[in-house]
Each structure stands twice: as C-alpha cells, then as structure tokens.
N, C-alpha and C. Protein backbone atom coordinates (compact mmCIF):
# COMPACT_ATOMS: atom_id res chain seq x y z
N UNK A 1 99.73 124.34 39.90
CA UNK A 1 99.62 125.45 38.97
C UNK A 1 100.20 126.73 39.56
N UNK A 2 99.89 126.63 40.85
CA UNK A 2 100.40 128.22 41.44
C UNK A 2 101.53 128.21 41.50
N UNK A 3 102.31 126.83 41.76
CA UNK A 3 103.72 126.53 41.78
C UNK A 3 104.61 126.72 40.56
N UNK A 4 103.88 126.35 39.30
CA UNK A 4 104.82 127.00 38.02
C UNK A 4 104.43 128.34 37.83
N UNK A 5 103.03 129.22 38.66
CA UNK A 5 103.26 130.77 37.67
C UNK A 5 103.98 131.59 38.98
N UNK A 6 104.54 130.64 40.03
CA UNK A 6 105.57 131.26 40.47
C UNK A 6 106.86 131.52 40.24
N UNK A 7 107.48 130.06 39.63
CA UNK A 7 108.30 130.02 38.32
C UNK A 7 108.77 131.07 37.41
N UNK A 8 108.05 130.77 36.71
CA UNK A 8 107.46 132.42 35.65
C UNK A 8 107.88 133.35 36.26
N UNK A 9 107.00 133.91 37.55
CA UNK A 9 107.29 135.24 37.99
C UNK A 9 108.86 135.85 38.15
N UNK A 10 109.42 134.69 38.88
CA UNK A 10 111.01 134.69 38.99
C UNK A 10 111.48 134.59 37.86
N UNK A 11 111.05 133.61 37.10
CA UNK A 11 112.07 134.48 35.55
C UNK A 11 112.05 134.92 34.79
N UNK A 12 110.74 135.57 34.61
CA UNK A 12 110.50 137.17 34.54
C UNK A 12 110.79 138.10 35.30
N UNK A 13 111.18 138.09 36.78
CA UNK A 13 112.00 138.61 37.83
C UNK A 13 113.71 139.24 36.96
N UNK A 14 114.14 137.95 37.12
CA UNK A 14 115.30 137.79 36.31
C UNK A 14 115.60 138.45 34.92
N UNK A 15 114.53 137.90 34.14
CA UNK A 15 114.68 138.94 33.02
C UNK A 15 114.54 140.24 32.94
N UNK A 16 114.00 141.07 33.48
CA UNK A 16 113.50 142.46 33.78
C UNK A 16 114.79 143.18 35.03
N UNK A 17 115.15 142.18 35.66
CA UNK A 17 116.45 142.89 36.02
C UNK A 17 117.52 142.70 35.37
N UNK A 18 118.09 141.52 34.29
CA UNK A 18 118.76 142.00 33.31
C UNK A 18 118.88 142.93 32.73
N UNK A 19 117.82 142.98 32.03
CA UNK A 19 117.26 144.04 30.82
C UNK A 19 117.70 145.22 31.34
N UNK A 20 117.52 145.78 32.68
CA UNK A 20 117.62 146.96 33.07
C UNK A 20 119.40 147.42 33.56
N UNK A 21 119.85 145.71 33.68
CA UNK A 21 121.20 146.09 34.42
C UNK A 21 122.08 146.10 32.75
N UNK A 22 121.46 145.84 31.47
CA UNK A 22 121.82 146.08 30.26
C UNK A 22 122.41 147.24 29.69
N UNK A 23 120.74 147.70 30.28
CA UNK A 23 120.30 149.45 29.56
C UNK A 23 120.97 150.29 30.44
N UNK A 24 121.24 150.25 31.98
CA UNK A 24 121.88 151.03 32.60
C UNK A 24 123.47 151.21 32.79
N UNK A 25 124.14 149.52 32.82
CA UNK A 25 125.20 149.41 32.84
C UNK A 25 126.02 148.84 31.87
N UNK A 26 125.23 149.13 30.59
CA UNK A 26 125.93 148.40 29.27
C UNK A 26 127.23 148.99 28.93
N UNK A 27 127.46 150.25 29.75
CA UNK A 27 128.47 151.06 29.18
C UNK A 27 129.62 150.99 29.58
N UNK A 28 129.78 149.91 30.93
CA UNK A 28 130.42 150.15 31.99
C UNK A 28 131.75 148.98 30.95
N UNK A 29 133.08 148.88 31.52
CA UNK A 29 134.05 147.77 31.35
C UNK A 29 133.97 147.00 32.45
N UNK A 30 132.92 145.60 32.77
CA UNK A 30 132.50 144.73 33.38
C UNK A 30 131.93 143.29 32.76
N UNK A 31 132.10 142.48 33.46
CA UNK A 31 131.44 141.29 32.66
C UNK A 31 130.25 140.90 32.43
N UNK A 32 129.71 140.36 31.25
CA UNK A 32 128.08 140.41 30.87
C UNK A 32 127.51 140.00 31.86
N UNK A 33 126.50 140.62 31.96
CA UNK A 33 125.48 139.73 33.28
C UNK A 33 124.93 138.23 32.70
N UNK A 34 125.00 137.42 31.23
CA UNK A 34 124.68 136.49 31.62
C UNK A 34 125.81 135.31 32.27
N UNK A 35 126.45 135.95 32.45
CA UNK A 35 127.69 135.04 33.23
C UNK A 35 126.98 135.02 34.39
N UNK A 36 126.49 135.64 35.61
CA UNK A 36 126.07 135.41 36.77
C UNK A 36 125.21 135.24 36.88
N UNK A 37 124.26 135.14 35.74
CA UNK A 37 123.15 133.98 35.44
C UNK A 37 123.12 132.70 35.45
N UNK A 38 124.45 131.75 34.57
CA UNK A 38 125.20 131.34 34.23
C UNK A 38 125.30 130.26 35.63
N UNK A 39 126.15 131.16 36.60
CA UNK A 39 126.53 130.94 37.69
C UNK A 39 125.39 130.50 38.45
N UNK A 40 124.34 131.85 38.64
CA UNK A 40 123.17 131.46 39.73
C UNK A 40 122.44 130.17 39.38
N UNK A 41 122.35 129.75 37.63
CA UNK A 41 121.66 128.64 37.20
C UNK A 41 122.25 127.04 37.94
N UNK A 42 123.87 127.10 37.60
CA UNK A 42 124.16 126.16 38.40
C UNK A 42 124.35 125.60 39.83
N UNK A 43 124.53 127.14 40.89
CA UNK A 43 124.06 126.96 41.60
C UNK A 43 122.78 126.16 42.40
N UNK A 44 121.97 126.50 41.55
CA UNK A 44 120.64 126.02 41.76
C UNK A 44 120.28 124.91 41.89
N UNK A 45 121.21 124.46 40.65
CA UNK A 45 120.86 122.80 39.84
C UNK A 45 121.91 122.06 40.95
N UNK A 46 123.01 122.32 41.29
CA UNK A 46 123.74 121.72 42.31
C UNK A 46 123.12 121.81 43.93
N UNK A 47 122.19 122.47 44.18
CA UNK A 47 121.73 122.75 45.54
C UNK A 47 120.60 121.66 45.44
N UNK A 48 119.89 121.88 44.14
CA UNK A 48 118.63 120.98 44.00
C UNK A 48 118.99 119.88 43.80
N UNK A 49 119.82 119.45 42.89
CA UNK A 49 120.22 117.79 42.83
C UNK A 49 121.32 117.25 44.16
N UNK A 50 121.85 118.00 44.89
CA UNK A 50 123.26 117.18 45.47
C UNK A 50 122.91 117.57 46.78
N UNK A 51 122.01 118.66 47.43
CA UNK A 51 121.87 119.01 48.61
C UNK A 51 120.14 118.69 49.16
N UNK A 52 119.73 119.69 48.70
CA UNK A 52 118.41 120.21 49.56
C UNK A 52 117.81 119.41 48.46
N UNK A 53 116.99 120.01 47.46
CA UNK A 53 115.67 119.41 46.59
C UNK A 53 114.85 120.24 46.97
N UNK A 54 114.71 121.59 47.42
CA UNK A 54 114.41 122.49 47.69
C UNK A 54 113.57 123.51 47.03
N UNK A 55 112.80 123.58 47.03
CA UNK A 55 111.83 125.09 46.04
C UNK A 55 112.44 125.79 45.50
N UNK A 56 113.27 126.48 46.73
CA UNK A 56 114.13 128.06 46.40
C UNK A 56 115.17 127.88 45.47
N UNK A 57 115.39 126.53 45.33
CA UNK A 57 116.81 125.99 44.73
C UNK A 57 116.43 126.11 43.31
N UNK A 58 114.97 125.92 42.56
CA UNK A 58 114.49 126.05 41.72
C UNK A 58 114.17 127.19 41.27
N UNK A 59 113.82 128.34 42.41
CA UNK A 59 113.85 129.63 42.14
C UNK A 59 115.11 130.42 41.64
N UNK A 60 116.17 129.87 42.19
CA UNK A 60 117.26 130.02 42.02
C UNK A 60 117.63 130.03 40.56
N UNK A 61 117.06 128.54 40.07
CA UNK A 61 117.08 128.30 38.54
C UNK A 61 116.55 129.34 37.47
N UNK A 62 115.36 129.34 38.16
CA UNK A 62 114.48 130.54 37.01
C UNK A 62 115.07 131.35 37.05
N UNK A 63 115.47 132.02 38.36
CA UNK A 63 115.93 133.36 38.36
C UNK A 63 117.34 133.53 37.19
N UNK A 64 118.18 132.33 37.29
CA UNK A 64 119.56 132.31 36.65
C UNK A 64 118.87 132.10 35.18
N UNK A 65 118.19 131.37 35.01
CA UNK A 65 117.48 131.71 32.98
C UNK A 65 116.97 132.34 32.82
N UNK A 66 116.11 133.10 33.49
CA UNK A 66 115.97 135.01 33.18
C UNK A 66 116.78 135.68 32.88
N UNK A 67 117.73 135.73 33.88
CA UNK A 67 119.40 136.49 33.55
C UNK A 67 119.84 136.20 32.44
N UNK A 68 120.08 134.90 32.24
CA UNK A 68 120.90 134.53 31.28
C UNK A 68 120.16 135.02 29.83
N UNK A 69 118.93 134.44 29.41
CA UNK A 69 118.25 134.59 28.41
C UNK A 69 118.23 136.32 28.17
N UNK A 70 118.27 137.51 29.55
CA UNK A 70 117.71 138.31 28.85
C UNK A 70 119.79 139.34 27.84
N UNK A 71 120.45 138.56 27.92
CA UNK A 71 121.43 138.38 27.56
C UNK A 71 122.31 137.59 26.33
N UNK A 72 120.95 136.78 25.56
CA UNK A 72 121.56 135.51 24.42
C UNK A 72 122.52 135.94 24.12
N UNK A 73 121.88 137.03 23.39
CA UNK A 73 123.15 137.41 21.73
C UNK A 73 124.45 137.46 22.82
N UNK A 74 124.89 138.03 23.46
CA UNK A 74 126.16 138.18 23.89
C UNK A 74 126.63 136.52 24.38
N UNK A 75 125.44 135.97 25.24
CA UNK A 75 126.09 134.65 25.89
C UNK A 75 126.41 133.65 24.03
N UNK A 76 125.88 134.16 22.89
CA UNK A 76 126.03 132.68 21.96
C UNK A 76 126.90 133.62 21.40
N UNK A 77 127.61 134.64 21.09
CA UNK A 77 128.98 135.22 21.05
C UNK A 77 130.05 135.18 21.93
N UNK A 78 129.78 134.71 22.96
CA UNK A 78 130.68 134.17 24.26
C UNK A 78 131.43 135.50 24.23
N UNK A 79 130.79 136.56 24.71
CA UNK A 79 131.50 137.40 24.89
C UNK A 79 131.31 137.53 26.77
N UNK A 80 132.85 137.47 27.34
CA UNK A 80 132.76 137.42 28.57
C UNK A 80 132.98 139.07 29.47
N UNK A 81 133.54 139.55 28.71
CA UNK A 81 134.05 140.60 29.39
C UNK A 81 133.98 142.40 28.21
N UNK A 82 133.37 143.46 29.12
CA UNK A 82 133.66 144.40 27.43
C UNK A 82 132.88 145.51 27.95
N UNK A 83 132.56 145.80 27.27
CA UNK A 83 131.10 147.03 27.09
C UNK A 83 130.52 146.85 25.47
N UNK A 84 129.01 147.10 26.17
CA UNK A 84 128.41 146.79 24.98
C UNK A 84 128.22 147.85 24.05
N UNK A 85 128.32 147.53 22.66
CA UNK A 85 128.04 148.40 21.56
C UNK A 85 127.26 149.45 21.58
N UNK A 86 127.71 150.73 21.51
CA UNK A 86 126.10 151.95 21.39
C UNK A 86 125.32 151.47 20.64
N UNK A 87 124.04 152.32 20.80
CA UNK A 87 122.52 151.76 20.19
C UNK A 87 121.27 152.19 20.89
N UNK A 88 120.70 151.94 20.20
CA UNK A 88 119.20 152.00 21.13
C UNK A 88 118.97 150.56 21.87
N UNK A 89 118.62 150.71 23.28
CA UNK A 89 118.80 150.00 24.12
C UNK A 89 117.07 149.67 23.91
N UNK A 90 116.29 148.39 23.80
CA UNK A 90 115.28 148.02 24.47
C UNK A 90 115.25 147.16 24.95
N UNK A 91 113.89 147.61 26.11
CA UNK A 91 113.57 146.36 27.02
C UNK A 91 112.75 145.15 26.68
N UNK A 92 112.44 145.24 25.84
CA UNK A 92 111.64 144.05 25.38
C UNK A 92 112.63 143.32 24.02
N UNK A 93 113.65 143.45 24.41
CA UNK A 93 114.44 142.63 23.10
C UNK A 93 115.55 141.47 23.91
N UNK A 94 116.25 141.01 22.78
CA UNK A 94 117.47 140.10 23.52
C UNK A 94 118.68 141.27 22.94
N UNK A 95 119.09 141.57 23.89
CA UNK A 95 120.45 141.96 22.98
C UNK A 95 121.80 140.92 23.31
C-alpha cells in the first residue's frame, strides 16, 4: 500500500510540475512539455522491462504520466512545437 501512494505522490509530482511549467512557460516558442513526459514514460518502461525491474524505473513512469496527462488537450491535438494560446491559465485543469 505504501508502495502505490508513493506512486501517486510522483504523479502528482509530475503533474503539479507540469501545470506550473504550463502557466509559467506557456508563452515561450518551445516544445509542449508532454513530449518529455512522453519520453520520461518510455524511458521508464524500457529500463523496467529490458534492464533493471527497478522501483525508480516505475517512478520514472508515474512521473512521465503526470507530465504527460497534465498536458492532454495539446498531446490529443499532437501539437509538438508552438506557444500556447492566451487565456486564463489554471492549475487544476488539463489544458
């Protein structure tokens, strides 16, 4: 049990530093952060299945579907590269 609400914590970790690298750097011409979510997710899944089998490798995971998730709308518009639309920015949403 302590082992999945550690889980959690990391990707809620993940999500909450999205969210913030959203609201702060949405403005910037850079690529969405769920791309290096994206990235860190498979990382993970390749460290955990082909190498180690490792905890952290799983942390790795959460951490990369935090990222990614706190990012949908842009990752299921496959938008890779841009600045995001003005607006009111919140933290408790998907943008």
């Amino acid at each position: 049990m302590l082992q999945f609400a550690s889980y959690i914590v990391i990707l809620s970790v993940g999500f909450a530093i999205g969210r913030i690298g959203h609201m702060m750097g949405g403005h910037l011409k850079a690529p969405h952060h769920w791309i290096y979510g994206v990235i860190i997710t498979f990382a993970g899944m390749i460290v955990f299945f082909f190498l180690f089998e490792d905890k952290w490798s799983l942390f790795l995971v959460a951490f990369g579907l935090g990222l990614s998730v706190s990012d949908l709308n842009d990752m299921m518009e496959f938008k890779i590269y841009g600045v995001d639309p003005p607006g009111k920015k919140r933290f408790w949403g998907i943008d």
